[in-house]
C-alpha atoms as a PDB file:
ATOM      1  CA  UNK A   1     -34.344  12.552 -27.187  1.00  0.00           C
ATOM      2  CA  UNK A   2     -32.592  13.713 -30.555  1.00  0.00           C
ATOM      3  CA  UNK A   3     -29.337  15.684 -30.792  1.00  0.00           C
ATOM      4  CA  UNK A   4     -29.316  17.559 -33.872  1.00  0.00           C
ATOM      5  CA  UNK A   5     -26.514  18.832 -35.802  1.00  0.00           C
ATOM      6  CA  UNK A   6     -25.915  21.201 -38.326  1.00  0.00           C
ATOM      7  CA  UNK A   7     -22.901  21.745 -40.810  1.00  0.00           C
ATOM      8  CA  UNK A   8     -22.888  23.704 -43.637  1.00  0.00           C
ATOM      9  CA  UNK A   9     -24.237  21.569 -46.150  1.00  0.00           C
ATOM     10  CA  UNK A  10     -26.315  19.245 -44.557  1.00  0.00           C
ATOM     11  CA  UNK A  11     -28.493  18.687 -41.908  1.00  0.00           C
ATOM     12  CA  UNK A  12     -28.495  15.121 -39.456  1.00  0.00           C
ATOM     13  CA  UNK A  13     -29.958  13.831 -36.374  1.00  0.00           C
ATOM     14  CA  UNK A  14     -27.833  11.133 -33.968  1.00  0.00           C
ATOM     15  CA  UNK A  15     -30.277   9.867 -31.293  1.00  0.00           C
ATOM     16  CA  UNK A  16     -28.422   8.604 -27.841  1.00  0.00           C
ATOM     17  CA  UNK A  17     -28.786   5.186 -28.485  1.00  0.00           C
ATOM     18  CA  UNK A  18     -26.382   5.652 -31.463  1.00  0.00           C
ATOM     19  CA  UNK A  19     -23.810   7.638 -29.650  1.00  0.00           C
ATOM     20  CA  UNK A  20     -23.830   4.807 -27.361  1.00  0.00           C
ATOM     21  CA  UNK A  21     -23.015   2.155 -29.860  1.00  0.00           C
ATOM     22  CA  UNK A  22     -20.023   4.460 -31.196  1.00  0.00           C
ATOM     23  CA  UNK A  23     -18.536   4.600 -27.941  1.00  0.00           C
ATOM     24  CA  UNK A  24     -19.032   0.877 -27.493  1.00  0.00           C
ATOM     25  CA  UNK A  25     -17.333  -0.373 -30.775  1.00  0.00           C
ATOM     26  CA  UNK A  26     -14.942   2.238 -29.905  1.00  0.00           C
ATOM     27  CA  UNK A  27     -13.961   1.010 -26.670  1.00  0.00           C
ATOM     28  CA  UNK A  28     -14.245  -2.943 -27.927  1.00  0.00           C
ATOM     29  CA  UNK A  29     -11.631  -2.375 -30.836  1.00  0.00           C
ATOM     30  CA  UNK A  30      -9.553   0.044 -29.281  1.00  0.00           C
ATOM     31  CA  UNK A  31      -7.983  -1.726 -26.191  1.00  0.00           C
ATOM     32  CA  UNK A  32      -5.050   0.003 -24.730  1.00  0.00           C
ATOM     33  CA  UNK A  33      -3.018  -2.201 -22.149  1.00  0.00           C
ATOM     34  CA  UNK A  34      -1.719  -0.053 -19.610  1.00  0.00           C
ATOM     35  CA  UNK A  35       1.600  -1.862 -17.567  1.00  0.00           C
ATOM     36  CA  UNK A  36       0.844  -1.134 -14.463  1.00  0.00           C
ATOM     37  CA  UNK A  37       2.673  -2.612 -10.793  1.00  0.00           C
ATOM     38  CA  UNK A  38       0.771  -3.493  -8.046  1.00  0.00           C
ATOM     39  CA  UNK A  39       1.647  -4.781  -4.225  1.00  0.00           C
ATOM     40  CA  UNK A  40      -0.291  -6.115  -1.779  1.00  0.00           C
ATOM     41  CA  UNK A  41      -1.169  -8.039   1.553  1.00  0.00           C
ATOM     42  CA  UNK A  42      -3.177 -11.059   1.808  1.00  0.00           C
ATOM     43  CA  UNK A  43      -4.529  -9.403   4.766  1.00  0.00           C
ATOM     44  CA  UNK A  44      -3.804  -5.489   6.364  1.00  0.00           C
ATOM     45  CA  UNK A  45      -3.803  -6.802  10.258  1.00  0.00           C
ATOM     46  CA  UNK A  46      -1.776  -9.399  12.056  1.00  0.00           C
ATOM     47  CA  UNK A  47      -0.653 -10.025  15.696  1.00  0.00           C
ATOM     48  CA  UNK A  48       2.348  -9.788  16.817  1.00  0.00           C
ATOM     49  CA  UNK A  49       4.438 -13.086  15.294  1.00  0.00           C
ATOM     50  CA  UNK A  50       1.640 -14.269  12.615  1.00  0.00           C
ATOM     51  CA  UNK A  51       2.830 -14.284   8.864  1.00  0.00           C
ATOM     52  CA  UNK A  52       1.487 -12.082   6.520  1.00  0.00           C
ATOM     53  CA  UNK A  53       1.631 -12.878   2.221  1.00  0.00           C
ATOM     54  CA  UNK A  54       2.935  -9.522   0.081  1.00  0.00           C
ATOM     55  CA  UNK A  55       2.609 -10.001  -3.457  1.00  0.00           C
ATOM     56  CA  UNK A  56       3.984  -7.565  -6.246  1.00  0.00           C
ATOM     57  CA  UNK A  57       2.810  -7.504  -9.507  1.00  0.00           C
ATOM     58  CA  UNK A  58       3.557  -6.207 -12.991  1.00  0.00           C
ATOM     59  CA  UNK A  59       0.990  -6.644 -15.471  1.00  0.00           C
ATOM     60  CA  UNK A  60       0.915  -6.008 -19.310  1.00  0.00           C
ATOM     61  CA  UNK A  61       4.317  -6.590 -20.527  1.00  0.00           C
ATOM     62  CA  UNK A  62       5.116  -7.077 -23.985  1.00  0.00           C
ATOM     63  CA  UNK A  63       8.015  -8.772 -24.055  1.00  0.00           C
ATOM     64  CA  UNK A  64       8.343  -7.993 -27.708  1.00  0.00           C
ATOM     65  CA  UNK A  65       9.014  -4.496 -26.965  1.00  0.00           C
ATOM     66  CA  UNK A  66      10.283  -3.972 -23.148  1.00  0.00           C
ATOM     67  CA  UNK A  67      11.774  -5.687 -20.806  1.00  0.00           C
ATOM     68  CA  UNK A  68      12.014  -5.622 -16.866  1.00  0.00           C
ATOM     69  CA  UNK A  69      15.866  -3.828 -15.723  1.00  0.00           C
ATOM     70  CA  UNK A  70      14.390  -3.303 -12.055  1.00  0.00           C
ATOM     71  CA  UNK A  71      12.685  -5.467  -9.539  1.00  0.00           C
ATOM     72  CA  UNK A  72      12.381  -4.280  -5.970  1.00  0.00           C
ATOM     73  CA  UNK A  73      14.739  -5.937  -3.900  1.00  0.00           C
ATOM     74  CA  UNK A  74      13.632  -6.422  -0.498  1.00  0.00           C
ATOM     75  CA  UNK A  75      16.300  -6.779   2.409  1.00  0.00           C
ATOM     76  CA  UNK A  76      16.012  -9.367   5.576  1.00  0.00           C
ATOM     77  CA  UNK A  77      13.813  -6.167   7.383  1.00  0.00           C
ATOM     78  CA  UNK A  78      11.771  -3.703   6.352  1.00  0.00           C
ATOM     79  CA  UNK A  79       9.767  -1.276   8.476  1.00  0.00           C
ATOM     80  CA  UNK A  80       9.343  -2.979  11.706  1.00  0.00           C
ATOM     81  CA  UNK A  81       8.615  -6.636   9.412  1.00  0.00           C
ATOM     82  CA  UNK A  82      10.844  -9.287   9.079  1.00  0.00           C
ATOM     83  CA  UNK A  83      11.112 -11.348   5.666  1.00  0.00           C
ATOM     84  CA  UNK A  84      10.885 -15.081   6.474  1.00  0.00           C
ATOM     85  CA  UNK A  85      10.933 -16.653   2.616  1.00  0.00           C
ATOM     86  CA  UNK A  86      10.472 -15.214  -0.623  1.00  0.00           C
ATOM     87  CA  UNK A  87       9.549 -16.540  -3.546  1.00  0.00           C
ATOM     88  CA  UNK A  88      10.963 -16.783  -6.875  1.00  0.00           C
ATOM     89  CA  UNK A  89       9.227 -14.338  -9.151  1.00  0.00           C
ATOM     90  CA  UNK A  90       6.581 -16.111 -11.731  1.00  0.00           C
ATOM     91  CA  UNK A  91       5.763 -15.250 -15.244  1.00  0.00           C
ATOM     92  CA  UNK A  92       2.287 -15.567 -16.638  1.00  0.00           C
ATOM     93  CA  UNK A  93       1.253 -15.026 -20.276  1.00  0.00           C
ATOM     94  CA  UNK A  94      -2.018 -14.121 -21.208  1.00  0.00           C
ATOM     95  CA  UNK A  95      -2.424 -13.793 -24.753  1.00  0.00           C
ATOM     96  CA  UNK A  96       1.440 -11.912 -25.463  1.00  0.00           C
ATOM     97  CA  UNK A  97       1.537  -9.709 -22.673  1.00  0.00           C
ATOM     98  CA  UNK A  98       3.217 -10.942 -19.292  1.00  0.00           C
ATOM     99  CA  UNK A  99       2.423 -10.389 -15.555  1.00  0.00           C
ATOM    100  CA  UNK A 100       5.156 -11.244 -13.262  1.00  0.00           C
ATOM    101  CA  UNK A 101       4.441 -12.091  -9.646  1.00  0.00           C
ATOM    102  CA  UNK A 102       6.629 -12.713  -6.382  1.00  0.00           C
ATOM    103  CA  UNK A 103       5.228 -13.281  -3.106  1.00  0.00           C
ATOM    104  CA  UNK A 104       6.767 -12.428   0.325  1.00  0.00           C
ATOM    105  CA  UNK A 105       6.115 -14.113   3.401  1.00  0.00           C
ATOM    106  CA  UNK A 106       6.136 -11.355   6.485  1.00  0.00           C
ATOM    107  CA  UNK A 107       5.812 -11.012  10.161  1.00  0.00           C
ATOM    108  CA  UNK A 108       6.658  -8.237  12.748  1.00  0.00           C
ATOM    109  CA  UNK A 109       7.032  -8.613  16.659  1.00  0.00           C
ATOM    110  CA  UNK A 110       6.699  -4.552  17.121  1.00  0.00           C
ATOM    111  CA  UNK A 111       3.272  -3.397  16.858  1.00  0.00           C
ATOM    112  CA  UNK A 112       2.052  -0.673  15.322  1.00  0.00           C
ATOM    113  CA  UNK A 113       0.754   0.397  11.968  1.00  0.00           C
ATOM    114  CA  UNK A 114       3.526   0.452   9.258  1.00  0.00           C
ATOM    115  CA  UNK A 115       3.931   1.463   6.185  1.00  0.00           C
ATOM    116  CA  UNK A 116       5.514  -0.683   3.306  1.00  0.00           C
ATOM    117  CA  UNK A 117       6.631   0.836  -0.134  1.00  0.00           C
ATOM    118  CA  UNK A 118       6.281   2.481  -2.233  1.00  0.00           C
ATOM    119  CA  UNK A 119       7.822  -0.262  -4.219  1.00  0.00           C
ATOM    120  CA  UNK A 120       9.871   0.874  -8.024  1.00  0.00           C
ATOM    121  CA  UNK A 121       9.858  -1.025 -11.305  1.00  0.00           C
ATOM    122  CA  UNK A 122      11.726  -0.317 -14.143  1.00  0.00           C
ATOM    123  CA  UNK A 123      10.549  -1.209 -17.808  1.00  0.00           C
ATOM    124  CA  UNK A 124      13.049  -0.316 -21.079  1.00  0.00           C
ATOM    125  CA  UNK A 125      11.481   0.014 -24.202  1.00  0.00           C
ATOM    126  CA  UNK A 126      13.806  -2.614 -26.535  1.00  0.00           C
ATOM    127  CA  UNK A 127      13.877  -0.337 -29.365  1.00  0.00           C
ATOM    128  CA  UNK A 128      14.119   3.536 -27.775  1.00  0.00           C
ATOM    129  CA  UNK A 129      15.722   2.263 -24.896  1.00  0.00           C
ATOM    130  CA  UNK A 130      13.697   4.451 -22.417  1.00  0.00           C
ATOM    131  CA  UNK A 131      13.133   4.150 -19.207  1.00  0.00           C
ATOM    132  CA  UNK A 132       9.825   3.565 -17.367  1.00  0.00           C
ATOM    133  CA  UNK A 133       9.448   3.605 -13.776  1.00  0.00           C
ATOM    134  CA  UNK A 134       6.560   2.456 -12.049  1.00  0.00           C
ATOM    135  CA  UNK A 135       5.767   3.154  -8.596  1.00  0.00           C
ATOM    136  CA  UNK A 136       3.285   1.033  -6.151  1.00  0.00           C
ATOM    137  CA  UNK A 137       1.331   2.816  -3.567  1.00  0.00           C
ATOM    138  CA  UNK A 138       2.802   2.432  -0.042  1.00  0.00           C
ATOM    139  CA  UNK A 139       0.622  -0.413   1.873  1.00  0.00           C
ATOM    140  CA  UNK A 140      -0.031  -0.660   5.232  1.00  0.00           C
ATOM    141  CA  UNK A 141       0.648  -3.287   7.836  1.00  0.00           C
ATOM    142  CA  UNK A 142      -1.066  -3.152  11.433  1.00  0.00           C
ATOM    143  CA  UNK A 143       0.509  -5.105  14.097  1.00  0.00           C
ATOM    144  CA  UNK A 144      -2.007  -5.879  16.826  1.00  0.00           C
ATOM    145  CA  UNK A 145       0.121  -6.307  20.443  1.00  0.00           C
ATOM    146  CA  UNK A 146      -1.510 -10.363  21.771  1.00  0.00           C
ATOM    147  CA  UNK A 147      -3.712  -9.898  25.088  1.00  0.00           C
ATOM    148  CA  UNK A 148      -2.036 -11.401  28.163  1.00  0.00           C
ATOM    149  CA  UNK A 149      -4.513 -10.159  30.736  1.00  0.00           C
ATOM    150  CA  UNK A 150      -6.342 -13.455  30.851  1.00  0.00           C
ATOM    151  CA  UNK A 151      -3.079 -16.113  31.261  1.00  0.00           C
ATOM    152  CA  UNK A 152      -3.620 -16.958  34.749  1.00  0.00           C
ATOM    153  CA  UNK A 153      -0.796 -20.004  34.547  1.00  0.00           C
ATOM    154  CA  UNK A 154       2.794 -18.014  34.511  1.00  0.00           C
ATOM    155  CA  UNK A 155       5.343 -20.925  34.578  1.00  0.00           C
ATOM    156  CA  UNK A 156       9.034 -20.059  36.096  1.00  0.00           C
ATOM    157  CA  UNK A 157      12.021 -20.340  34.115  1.00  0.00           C
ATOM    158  CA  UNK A 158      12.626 -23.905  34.885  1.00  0.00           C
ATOM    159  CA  UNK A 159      16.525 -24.441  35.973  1.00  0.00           C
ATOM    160  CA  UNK A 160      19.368 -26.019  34.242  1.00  0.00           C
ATOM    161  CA  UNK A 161      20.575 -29.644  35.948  1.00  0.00           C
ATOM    162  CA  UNK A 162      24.275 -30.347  35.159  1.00  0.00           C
ATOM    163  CA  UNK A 163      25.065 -33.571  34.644  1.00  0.00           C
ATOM    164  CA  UNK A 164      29.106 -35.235  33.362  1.00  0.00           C
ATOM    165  CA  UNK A 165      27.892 -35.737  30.214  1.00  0.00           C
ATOM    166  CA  UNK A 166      24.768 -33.945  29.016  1.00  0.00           C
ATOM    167  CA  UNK A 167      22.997 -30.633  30.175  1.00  0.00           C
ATOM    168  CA  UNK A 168      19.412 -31.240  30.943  1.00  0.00           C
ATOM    169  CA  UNK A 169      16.682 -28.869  30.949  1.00  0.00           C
ATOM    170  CA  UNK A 170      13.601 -29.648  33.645  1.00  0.00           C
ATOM    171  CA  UNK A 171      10.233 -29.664  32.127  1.00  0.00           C
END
């Protein structure tokens, strides 16, 4: 199929295949790095007690030109989850621009389905000196309650034997 044009002066025909292979170059020499933040679970369900992995990340930064002022920082708890160990945050560098990662190791002992973030990071341009703030999605965590109904073998609280010296427990 031919698209024709007409201007004033002239007259010219651009079949689809050449559109196609402006767009292409187009796109090929004109790529645009977008920083963009990211966090995430290694997995969306746990039972009650098992660890979860969150990771944030902040991808495309050219340190040449901004700089990080604001990392989330997470306290010991956060909705319903408890923080067990966090990592120090990593820097990768892929050809000049930088993603930073940090990874959180989670668990929870109330289920439920709960929501984590939305997490903020903060990029200043080195120059301007503005601000940029960018916002994860919330995530979700469900917290699956662990069956009992099949333990048939409840064990009593075994008692405490006093001795002089030492305490003993009874196994």
């Amino acid at each position: 199929m031919m698209i024709k044009f007409q201007t004033p002066n002239s007259k010219f025909q651009i079949t689809r295949v050449k559109i196609f292979l402006l767009f292409v170059f187009y796109f090929l020499f004109n790529t645009v790095s977008a920083q963009t933040a990211s966090a995430s679970l290694d997995r969306d369900k746990i039972l009650i007690g098992e660890q979860v992995t969150l990771q944030f990340s902040l991808n495309n930064i050219n340190e040449s030109t901004d700089f990080v002022t604001s990392w989330p920082q997470l306290n010991d708890t956060i909705a319903h989850t408890e923080i067990l160990k966090h990592a120090p945050v990593d820097k990768i560098n892929i050809q000049g621009l930088n993603t930073y990662q940090q990874k959180f190791t989670l668990t929870s002992f109330d289920s439920g389905r709960w929501q984590l973030g939305p997490f903020v990071f903060v990029i200043q341009n080195r120059k301007t000196g503005k601000q940029c703030q960018l916002t994860t999605a919330p995530i979700y965590l469900t917290v699956l309650p662990v069956d009992v109904s099949s333990l048939k073998d409840f064990h009593p609280i075994k008692d405490i034997i006093h001795d002089d010296e030492y305490t003993f427990l009874v196994t």
